[in-house]
C-alpha atoms as a PDB file:
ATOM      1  CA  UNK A   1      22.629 -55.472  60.204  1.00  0.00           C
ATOM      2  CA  UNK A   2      22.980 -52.775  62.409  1.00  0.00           C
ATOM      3  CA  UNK A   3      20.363 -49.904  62.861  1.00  0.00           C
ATOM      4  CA  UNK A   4      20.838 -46.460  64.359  1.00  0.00           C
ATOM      5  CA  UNK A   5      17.915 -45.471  66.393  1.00  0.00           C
ATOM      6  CA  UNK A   6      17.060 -41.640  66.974  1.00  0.00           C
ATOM      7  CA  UNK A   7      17.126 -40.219  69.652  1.00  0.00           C
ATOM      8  CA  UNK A   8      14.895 -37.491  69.416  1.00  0.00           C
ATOM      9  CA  UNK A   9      12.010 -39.364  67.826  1.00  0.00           C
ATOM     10  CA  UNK A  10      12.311 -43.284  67.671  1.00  0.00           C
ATOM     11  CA  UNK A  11      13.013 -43.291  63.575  1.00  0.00           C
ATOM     12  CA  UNK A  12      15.167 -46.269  63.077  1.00  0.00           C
ATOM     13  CA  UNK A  13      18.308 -45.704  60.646  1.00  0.00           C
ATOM     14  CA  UNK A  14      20.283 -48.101  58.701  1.00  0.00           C
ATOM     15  CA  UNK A  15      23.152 -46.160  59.048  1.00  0.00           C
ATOM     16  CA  UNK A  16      25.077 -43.119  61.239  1.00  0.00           C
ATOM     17  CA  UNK A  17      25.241 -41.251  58.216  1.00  0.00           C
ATOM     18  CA  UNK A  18      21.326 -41.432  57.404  1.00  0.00           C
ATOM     19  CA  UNK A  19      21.215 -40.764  60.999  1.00  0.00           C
ATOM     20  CA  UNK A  20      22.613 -37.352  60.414  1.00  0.00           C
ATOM     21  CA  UNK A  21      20.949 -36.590  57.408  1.00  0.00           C
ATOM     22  CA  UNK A  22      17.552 -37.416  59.047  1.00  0.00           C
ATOM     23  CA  UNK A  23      18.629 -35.128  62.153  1.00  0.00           C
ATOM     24  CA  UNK A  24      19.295 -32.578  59.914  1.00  0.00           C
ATOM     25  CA  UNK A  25      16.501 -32.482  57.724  1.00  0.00           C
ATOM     26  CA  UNK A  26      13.951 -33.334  60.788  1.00  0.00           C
ATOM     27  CA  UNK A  27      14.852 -31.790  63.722  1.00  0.00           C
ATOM     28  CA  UNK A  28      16.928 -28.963  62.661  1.00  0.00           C
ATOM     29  CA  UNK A  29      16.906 -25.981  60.442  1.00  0.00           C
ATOM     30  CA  UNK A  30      20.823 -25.885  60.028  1.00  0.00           C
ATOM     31  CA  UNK A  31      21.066 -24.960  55.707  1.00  0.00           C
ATOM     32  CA  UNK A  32      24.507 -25.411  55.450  1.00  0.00           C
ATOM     33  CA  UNK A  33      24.458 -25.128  51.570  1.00  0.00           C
ATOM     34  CA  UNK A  34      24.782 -21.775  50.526  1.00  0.00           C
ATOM     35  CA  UNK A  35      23.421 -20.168  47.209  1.00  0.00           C
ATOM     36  CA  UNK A  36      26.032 -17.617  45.778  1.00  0.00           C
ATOM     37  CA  UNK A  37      23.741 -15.698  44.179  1.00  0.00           C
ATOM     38  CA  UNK A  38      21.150 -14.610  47.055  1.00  0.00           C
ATOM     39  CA  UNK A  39      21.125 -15.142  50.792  1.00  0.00           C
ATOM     40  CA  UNK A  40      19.417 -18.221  50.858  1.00  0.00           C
ATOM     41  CA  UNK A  41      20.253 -21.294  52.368  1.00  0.00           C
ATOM     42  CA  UNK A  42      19.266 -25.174  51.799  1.00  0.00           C
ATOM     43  CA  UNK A  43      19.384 -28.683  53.725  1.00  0.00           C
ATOM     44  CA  UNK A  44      20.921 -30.366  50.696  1.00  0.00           C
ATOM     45  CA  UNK A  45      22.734 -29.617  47.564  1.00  0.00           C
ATOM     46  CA  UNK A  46      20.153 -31.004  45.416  1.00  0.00           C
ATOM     47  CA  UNK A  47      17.852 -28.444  46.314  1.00  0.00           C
ATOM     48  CA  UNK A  48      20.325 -25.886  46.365  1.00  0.00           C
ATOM     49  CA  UNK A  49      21.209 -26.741  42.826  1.00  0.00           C
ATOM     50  CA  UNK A  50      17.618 -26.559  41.721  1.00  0.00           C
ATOM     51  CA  UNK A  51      17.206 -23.282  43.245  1.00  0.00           C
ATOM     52  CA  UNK A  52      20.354 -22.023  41.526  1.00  0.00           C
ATOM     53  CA  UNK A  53      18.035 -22.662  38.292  1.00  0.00           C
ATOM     54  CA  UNK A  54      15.346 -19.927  39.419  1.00  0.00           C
ATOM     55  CA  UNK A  55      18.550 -17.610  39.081  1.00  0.00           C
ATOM     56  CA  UNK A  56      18.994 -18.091  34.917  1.00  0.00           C
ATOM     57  CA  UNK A  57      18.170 -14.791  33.179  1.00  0.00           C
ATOM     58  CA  UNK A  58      17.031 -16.707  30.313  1.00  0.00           C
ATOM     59  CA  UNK A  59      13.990 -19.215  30.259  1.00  0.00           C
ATOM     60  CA  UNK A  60      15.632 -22.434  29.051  1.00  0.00           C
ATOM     61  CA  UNK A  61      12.370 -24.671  29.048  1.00  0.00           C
ATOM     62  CA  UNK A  62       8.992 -24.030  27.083  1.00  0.00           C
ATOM     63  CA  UNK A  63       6.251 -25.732  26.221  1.00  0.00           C
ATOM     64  CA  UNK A  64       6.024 -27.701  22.996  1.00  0.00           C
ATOM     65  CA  UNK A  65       2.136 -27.558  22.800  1.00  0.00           C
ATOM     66  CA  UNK A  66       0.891 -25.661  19.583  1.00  0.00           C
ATOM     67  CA  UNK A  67      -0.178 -22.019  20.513  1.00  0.00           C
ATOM     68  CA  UNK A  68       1.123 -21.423  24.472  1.00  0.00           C
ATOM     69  CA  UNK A  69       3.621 -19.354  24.727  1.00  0.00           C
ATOM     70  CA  UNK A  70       4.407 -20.735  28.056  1.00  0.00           C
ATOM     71  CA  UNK A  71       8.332 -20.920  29.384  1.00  0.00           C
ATOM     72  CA  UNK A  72       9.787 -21.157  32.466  1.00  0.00           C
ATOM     73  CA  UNK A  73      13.685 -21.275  34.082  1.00  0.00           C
ATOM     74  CA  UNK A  74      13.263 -24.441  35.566  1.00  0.00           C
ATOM     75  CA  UNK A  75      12.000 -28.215  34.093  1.00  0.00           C
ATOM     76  CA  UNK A  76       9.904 -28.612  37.366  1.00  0.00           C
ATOM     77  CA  UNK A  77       7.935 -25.436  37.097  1.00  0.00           C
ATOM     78  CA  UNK A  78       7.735 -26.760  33.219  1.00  0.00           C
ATOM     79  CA  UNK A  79       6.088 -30.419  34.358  1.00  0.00           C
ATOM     80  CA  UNK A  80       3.891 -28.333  36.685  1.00  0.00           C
ATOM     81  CA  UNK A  81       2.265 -26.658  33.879  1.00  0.00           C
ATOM     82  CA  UNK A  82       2.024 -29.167  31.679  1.00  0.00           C
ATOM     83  CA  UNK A  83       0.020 -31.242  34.924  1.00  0.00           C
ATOM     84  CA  UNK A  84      -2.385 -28.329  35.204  1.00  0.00           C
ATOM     85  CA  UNK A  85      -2.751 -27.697  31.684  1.00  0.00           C
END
């Protein structure tokens, strides 16, 4: 098994390709992934993809308690409120 080790902080890697990713996401703020709608930039697609979400004009997920009224654009912000509620 080979391991990668970093160079800018001793992390140990099982790969050159998690070696990259942990650069990128440790020790730089390079956001290569672009949001089409705003000026905002991420580290990864996945969380370019859930900010994407925060753009829908409609709220697409509500809460299925009796009486609240609650909805929001995005299942996280949904699973937030039902942890607080």
């Amino acid at each position: 098994v080979n391991h990668v080790t970093c160079t800018l902080c001793d992390t140990v890697c099982t790969s050159v390709s998690s070696l990259k990713a942990h650069i990128r996401f440790r020790h730089t703020d390079e956001r290569p992934f672009h949001c089409h709608l705003c000026d905002n930039g991420f580290k990864n697609a996945y969380d370019l993809h859930k900010h994407v979400e925060t753009h829908n004009d409609s709220d697409a997920y509500s809460c299925d308690v009796e009486g609240c009224g609650f909805t929001s654009r995005t299942l996280r912000t949904l699973t937030q409120h039902y942890k607080r509620a």
